[in-house]
C-alpha atoms as a PDB file:
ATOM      1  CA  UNK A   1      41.417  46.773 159.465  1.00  0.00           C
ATOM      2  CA  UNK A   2      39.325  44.954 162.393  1.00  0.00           C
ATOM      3  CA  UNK A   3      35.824  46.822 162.947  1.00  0.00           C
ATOM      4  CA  UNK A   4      37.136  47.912 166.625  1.00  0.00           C
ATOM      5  CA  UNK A   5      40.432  49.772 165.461  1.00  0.00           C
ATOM      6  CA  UNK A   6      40.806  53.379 165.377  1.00  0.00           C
ATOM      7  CA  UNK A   7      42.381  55.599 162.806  1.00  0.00           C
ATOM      8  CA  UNK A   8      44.301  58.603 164.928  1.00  0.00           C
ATOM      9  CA  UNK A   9      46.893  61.083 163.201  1.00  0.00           C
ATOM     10  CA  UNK A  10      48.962  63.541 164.526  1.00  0.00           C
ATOM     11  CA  UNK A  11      47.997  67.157 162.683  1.00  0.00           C
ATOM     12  CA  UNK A  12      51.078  68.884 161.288  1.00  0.00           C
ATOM     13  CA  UNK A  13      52.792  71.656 162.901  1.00  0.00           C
ATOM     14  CA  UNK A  14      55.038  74.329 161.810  1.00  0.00           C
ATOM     15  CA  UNK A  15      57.102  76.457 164.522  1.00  0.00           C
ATOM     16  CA  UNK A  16      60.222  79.282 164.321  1.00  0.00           C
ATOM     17  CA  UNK A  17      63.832  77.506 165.229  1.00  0.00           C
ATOM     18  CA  UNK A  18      64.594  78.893 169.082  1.00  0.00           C
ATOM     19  CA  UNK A  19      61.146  78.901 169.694  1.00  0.00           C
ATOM     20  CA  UNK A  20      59.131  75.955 172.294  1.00  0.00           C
ATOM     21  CA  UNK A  21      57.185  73.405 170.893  1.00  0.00           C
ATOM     22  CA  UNK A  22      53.940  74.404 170.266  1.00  0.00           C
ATOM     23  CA  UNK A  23      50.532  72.049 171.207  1.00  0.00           C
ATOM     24  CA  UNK A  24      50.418  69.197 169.533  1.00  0.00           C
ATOM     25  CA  UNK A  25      46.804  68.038 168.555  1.00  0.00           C
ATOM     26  CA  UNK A  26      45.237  65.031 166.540  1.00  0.00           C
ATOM     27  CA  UNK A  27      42.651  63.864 164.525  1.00  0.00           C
ATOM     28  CA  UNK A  28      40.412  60.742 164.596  1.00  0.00           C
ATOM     29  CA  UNK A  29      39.662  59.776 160.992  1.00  0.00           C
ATOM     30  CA  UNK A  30      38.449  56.459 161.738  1.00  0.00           C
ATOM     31  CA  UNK A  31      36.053  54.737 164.648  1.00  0.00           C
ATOM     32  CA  UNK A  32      35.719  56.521 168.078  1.00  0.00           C
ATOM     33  CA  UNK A  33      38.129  56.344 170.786  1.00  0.00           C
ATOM     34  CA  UNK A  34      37.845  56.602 174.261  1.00  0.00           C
ATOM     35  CA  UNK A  35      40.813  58.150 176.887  1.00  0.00           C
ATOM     36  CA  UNK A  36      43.283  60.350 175.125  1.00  0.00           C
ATOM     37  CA  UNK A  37      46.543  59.810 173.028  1.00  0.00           C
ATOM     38  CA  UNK A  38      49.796  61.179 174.418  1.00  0.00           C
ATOM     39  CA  UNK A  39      51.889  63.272 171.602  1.00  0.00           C
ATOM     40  CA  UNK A  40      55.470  63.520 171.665  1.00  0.00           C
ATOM     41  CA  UNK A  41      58.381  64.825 169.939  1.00  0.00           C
ATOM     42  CA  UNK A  42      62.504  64.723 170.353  1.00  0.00           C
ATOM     43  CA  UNK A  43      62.735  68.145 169.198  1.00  0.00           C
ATOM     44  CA  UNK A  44      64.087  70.513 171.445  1.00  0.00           C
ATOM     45  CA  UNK A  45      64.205  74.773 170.878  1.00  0.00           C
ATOM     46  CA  UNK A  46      67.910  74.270 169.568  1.00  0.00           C
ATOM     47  CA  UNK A  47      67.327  71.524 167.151  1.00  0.00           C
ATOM     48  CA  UNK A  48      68.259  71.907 163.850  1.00  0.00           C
ATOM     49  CA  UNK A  49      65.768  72.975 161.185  1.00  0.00           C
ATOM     50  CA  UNK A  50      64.547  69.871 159.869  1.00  0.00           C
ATOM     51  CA  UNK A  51      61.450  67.774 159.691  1.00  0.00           C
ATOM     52  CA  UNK A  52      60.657  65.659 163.160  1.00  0.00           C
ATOM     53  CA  UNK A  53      58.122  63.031 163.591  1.00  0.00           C
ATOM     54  CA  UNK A  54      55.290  63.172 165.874  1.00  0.00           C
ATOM     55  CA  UNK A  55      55.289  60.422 168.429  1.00  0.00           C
ATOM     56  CA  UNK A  56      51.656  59.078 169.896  1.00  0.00           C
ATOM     57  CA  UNK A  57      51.279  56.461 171.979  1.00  0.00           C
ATOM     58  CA  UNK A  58      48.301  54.840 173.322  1.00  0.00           C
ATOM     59  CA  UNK A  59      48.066  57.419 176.376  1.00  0.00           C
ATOM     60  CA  UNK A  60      44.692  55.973 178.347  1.00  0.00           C
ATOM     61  CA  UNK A  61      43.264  54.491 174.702  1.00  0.00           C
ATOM     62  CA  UNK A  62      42.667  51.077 174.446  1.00  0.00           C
ATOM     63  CA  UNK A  63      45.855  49.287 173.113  1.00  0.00           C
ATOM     64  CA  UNK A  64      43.412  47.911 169.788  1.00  0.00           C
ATOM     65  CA  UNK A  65      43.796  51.273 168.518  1.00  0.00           C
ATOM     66  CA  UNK A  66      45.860  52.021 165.930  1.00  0.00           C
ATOM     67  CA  UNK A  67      48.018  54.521 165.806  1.00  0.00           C
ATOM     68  CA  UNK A  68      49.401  57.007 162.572  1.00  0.00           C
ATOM     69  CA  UNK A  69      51.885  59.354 162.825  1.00  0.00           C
ATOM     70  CA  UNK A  70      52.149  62.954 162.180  1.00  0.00           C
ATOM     71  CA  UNK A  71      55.390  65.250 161.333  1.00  0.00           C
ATOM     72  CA  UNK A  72      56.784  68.164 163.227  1.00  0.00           C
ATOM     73  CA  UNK A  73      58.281  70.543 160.540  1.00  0.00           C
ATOM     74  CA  UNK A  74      60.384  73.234 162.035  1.00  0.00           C
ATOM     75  CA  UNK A  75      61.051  75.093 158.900  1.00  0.00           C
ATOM     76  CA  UNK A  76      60.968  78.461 159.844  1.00  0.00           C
ATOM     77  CA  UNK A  77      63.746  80.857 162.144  1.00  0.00           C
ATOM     78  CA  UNK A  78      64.775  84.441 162.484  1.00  0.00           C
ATOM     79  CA  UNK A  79      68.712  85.162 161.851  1.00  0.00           C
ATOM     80  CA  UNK A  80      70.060  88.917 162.675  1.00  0.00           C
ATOM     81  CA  UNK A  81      66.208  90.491 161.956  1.00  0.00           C
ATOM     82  CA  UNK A  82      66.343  88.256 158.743  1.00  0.00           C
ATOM     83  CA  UNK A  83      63.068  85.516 158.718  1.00  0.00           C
ATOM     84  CA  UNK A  84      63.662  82.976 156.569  1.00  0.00           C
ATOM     85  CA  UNK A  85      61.598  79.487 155.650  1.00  0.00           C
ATOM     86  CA  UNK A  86      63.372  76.189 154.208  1.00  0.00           C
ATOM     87  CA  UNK A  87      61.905  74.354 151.948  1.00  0.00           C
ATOM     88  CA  UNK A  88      63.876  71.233 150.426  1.00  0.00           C
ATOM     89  CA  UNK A  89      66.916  72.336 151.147  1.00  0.00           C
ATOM     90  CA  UNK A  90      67.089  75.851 149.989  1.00  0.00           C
ATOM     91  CA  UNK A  91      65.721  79.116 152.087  1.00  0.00           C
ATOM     92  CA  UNK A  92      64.011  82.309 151.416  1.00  0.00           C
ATOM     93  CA  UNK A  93      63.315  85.243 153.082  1.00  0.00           C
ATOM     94  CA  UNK A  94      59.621  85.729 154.403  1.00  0.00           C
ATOM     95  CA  UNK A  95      59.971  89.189 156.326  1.00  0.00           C
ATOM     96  CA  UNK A  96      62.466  91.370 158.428  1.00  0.00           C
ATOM     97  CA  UNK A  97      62.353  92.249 162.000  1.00  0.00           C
ATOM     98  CA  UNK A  98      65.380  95.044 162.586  1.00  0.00           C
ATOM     99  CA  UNK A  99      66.020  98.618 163.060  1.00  0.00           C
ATOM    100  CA  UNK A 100      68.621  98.414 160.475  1.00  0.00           C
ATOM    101  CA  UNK A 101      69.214 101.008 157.558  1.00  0.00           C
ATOM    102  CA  UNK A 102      71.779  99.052 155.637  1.00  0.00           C
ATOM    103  CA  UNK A 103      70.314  95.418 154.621  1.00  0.00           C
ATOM    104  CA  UNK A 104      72.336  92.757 153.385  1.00  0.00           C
ATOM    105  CA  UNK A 105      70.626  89.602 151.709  1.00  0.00           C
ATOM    106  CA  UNK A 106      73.285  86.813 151.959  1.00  0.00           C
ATOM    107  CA  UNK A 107      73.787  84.317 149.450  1.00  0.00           C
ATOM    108  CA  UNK A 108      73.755  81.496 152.311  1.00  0.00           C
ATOM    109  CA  UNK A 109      73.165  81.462 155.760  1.00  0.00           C
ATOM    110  CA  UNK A 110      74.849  78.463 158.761  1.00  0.00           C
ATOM    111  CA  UNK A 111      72.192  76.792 161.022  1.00  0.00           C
ATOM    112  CA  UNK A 112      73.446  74.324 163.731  1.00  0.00           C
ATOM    113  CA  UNK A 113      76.836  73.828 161.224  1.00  0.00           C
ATOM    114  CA  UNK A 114      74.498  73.768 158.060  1.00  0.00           C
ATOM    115  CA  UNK A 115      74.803  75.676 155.114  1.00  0.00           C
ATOM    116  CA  UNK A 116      71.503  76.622 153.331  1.00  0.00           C
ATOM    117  CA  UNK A 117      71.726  78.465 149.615  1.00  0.00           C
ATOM    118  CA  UNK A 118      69.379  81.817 150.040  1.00  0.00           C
ATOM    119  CA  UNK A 119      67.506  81.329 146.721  1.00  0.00           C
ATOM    120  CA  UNK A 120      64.448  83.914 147.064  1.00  0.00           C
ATOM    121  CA  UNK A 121      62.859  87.061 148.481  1.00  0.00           C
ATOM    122  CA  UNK A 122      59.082  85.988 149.417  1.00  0.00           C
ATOM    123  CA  UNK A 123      55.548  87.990 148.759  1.00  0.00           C
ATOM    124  CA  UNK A 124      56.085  90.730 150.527  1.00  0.00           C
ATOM    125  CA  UNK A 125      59.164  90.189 152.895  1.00  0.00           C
ATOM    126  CA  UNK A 126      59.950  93.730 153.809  1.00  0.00           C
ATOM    127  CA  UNK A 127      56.990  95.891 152.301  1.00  0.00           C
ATOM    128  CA  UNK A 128      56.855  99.080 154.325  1.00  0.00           C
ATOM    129  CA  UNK A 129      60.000  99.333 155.874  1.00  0.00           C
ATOM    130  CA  UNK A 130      60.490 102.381 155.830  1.00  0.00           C
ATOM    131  CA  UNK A 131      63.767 103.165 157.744  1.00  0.00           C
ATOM    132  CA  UNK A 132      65.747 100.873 154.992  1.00  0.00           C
ATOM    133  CA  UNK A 133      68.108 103.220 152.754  1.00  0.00           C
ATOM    134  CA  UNK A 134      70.102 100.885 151.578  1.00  0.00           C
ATOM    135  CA  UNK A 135      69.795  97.049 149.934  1.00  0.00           C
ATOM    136  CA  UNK A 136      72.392  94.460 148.900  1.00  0.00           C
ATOM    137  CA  UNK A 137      70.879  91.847 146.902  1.00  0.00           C
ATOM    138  CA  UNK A 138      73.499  88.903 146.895  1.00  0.00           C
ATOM    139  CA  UNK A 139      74.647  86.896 144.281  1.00  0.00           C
ATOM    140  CA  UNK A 140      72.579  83.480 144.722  1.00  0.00           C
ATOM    141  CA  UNK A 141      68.984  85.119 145.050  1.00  0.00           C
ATOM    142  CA  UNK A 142      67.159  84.097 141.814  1.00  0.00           C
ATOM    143  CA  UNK A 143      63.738  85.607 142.972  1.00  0.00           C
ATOM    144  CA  UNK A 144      62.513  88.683 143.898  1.00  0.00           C
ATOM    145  CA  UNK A 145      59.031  88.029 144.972  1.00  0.00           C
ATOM    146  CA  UNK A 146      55.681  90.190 144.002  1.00  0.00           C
ATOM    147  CA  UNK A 147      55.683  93.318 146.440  1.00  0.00           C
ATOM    148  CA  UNK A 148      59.150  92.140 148.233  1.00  0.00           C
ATOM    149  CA  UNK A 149      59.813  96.080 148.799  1.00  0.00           C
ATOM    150  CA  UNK A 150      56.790  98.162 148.357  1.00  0.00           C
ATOM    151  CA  UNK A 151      56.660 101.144 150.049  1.00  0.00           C
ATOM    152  CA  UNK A 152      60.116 101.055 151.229  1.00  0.00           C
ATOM    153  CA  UNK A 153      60.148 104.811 150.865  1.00  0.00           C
ATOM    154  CA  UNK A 154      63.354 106.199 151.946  1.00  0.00           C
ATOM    155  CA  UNK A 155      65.642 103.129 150.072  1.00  0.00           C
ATOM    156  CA  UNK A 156      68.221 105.475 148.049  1.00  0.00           C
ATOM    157  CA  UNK A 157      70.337 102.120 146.917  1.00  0.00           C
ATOM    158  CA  UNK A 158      69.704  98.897 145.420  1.00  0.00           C
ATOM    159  CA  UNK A 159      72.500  96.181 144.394  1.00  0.00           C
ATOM    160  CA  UNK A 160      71.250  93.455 142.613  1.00  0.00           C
ATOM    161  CA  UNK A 161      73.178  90.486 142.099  1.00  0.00           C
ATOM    162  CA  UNK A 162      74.051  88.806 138.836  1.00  0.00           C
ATOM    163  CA  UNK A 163      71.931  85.710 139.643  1.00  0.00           C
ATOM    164  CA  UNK A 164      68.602  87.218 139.390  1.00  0.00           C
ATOM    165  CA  UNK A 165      66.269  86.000 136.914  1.00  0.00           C
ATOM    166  CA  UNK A 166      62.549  87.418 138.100  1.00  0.00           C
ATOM    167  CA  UNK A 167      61.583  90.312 139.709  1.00  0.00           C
ATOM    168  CA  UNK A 168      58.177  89.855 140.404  1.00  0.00           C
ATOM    169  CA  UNK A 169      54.841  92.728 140.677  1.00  0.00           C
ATOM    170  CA  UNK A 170      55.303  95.813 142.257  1.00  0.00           C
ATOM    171  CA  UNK A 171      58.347  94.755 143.743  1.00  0.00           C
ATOM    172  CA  UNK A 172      59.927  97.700 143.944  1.00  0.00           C
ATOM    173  CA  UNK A 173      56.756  99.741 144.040  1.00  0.00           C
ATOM    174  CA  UNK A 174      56.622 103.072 146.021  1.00  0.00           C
ATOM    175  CA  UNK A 175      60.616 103.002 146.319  1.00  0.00           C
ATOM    176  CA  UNK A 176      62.601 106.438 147.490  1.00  0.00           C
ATOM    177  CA  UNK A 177      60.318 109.653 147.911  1.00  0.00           C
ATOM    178  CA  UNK A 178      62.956 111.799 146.086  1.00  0.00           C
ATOM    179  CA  UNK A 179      64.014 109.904 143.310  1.00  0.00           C
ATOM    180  CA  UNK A 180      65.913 112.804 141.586  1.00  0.00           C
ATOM    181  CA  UNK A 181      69.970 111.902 141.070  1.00  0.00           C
ATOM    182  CA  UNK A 182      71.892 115.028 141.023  1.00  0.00           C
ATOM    183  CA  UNK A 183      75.796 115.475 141.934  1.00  0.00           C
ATOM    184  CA  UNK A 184      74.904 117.483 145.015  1.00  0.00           C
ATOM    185  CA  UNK A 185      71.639 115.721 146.061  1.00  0.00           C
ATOM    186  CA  UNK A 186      71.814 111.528 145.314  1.00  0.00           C
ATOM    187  CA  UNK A 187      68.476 110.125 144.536  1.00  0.00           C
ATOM    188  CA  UNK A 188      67.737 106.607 143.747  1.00  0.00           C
ATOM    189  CA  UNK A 189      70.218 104.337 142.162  1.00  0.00           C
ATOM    190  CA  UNK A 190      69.917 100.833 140.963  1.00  0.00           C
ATOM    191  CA  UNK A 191      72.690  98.208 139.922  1.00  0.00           C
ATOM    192  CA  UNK A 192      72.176  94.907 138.557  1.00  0.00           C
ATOM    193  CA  UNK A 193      74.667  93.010 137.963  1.00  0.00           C
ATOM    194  CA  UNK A 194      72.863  90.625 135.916  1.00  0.00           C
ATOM    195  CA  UNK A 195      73.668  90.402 132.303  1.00  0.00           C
ATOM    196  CA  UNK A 196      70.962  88.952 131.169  1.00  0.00           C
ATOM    197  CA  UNK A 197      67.883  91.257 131.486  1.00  0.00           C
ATOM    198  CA  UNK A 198      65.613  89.548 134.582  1.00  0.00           C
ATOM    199  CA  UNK A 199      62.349  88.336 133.861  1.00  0.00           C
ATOM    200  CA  UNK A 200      60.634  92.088 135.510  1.00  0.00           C
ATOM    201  CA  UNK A 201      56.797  92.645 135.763  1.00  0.00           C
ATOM    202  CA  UNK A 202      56.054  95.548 134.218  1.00  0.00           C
ATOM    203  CA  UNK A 203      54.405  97.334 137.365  1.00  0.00           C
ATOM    204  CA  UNK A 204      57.783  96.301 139.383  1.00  0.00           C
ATOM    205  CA  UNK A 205      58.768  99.845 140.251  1.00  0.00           C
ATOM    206  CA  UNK A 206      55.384 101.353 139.922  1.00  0.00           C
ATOM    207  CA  UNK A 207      54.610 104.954 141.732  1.00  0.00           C
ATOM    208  CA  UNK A 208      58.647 104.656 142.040  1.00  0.00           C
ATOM    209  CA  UNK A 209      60.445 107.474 139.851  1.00  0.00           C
ATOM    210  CA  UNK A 210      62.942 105.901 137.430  1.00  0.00           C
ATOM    211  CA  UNK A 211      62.380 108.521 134.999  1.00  0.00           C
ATOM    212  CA  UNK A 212      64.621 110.623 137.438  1.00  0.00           C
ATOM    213  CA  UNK A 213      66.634 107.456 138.802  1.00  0.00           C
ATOM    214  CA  UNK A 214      70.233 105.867 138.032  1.00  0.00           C
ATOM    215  CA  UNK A 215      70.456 102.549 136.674  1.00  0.00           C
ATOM    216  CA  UNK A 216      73.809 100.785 136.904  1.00  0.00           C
ATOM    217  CA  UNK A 217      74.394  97.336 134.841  1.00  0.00           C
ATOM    218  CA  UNK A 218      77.107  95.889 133.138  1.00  0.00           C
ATOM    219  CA  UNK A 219      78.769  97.381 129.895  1.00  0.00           C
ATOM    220  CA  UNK A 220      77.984  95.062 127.504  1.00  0.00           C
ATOM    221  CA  UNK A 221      74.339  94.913 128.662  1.00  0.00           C
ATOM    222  CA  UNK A 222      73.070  98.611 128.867  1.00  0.00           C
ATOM    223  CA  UNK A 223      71.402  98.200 125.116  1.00  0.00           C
ATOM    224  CA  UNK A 224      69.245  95.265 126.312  1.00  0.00           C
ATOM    225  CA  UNK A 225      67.976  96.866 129.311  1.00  0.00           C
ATOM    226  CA  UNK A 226      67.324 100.294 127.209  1.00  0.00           C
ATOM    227  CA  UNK A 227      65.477  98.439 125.238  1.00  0.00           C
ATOM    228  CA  UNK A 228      62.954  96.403 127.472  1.00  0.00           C
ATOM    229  CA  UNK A 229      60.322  97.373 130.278  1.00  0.00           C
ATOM    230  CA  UNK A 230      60.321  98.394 132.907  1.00  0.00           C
ATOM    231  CA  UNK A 231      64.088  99.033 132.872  1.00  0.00           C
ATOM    232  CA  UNK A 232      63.676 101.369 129.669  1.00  0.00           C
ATOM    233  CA  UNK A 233      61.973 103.861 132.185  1.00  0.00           C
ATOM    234  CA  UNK A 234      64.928 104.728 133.912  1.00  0.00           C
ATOM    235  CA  UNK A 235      65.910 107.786 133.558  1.00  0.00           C
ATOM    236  CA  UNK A 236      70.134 107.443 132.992  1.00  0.00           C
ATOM    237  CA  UNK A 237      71.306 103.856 131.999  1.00  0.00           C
ATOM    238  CA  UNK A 238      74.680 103.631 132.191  1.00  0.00           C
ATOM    239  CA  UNK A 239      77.233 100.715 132.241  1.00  0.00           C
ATOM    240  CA  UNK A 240      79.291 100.486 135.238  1.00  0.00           C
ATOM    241  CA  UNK A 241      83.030 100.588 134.138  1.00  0.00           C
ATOM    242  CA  UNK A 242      81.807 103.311 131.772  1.00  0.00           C
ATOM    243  CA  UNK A 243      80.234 105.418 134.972  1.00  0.00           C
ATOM    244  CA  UNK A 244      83.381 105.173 137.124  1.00  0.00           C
ATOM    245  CA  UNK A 245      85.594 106.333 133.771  1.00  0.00           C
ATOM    246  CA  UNK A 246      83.353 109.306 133.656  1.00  0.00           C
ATOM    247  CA  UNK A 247      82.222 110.381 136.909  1.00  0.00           C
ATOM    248  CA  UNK A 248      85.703 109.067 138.751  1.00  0.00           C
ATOM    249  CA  UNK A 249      86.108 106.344 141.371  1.00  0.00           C
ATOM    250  CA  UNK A 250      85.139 107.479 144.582  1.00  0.00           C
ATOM    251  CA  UNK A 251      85.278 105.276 148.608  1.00  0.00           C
ATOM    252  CA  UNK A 252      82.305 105.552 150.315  1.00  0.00           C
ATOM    253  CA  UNK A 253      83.333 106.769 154.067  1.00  0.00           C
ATOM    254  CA  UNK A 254      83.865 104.211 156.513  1.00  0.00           C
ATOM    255  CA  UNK A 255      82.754 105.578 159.294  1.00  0.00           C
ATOM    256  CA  UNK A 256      81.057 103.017 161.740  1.00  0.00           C
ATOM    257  CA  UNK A 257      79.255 101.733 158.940  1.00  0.00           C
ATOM    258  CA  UNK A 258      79.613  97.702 158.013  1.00  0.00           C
ATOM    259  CA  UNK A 259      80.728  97.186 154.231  1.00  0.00           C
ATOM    260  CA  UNK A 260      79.660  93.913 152.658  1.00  0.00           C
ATOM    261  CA  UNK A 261      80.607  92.509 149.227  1.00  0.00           C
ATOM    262  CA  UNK A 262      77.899  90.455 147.199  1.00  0.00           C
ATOM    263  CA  UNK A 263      78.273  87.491 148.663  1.00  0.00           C
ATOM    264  CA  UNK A 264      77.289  89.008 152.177  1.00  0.00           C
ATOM    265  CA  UNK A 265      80.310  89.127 153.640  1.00  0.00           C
ATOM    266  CA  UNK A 266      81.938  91.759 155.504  1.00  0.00           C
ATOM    267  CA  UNK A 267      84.335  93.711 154.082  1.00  0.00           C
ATOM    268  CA  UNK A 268      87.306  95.444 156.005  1.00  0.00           C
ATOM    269  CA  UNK A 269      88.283  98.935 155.639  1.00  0.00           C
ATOM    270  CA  UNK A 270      92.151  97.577 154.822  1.00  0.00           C
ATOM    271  CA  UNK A 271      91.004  95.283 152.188  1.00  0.00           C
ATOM    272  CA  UNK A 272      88.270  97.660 150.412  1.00  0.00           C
ATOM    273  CA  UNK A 273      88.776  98.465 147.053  1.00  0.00           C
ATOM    274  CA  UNK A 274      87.510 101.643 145.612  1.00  0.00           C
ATOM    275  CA  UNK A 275      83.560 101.729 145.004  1.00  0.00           C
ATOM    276  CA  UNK A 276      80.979 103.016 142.875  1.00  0.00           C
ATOM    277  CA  UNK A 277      79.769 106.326 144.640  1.00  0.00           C
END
């Protein structure tokens, strides 16, 4: 490199899909320049998430310099008060903006005619929401990060799909006020649906009541969760098909509520079959 050429590079940016572009800015990592480099970039607030290069051009710099680029990365966007981030080619969920009580966490969402895999709940995504009373965890989410729903105080339900394989610290942590289960007051009740026994820290459901709580897995599975922590806390650990023999097969009321199956996708009132109450 000649002794009067200049090093410039675009800094990397990050921004929310629908949003504007933000400012782009650079760094000089080699000689001084004089004038000012003019940043640019194709992508528009309804691009697709993907990764765009950061265009600079000589602007009022001599045309000696020489020029690096930077990248763009629009890797983060906000879908029905779900946030979400993609990161080579799969998504998690970072946080939740919604008055919702009933969350769904669907197993893959469609940007610009994309499908994208939801593989993970991040560090904290929805600690402290409070109005949530209800949580499907769809089949496809492999990760429940640490704290993902701490303090969610009034959540009375949890599905968990059969794909999980980590629940991570104090995820579940200061979960439902009134944990109690009784058959005229319902407390807390978990189902996973995974067979094999996740990989669980053992503070996941800390300050949350499971001594008093429901746990819901599949038949041939209740002696491995009975006999590992934290799941071994719970206070009633039945398997599924033998809860419905027992207690009976109950619908849920319709009402104006929306129904969704595991796979996050809504369920009409015609075509529901009979669920777990």
């Amino acid at each position: 490199m000649g002794q009067d050429e200049i090093v410039v590079t675009a800094n990397d940016k990050t921004r929310v899909y629908g949003d504007t572009n933000p400012s782009f800015d650079y760094t000089v990592s080699q000689g001084e320049i004089s004038g000012t480099p003019e940043l640019k970039c194709d992508a528009t607030k309804k691009s697709s998430v993907d990764k765009y290069e950061i265009k600079i051009s000589s602007g009022t710099m001599p045309a000696m310099s020489v020029i690096i680029t930077g990248y763009f990365v629009m890797s983060t966007f906000e879908l029905n008060g779900l946030k979400y981030q993609l990161e080579d080619g799969k998504v998690s969920i970072t946080g939740f903006n919604s008055d919702d009580t009933e969350v769904v966490i669907p197993t893959a969402i469609e940007i610009d005619g994309e499908n994208y895999s939801v593989t993970s709940i991040s560090l904290g995504a929805f600690q402290g929401c409070k109005g949530i009373t209800s949580l499907i965890i769809s089949n496809g989410i492999e990760n429940i990060g640490d704290e993902a729903f701490a303090g969610c105080s009034n959540l009375k339900e949890i599905i968990i799909g059969n794909r999980v394989t980590r629940i991570g610290s104090r995820a579940f942590a200061n979960v439902s006020r009134n944990s109690n289960r009784t058959r005229t007051e319902e407390g807390l009740k978990v189902v996973c649906y995974a067979t094999e026994v996740p990989e669980t820290a053992p503070d996941a459901f800390d300050n949350t009541e499971i001594s008093k709580a429901l746990l819901l897995v599949e038949d041939a599975s209740v002696n491995s969760y009975k006999s590992l922590s934290p799941w071994n806390g719970f206070g009633n650990i039945r398997g599924i098909n033998d809860y419905t023999a027992i207690e009976g097969i109950q619908s849920k009321a319709i009402g104006s509520k929306n129904l969704f199956d595991l796979y996050g996708n809504r369920i009409l009132a015609a075509l529901l079959e009979p669920i777990i109450q």
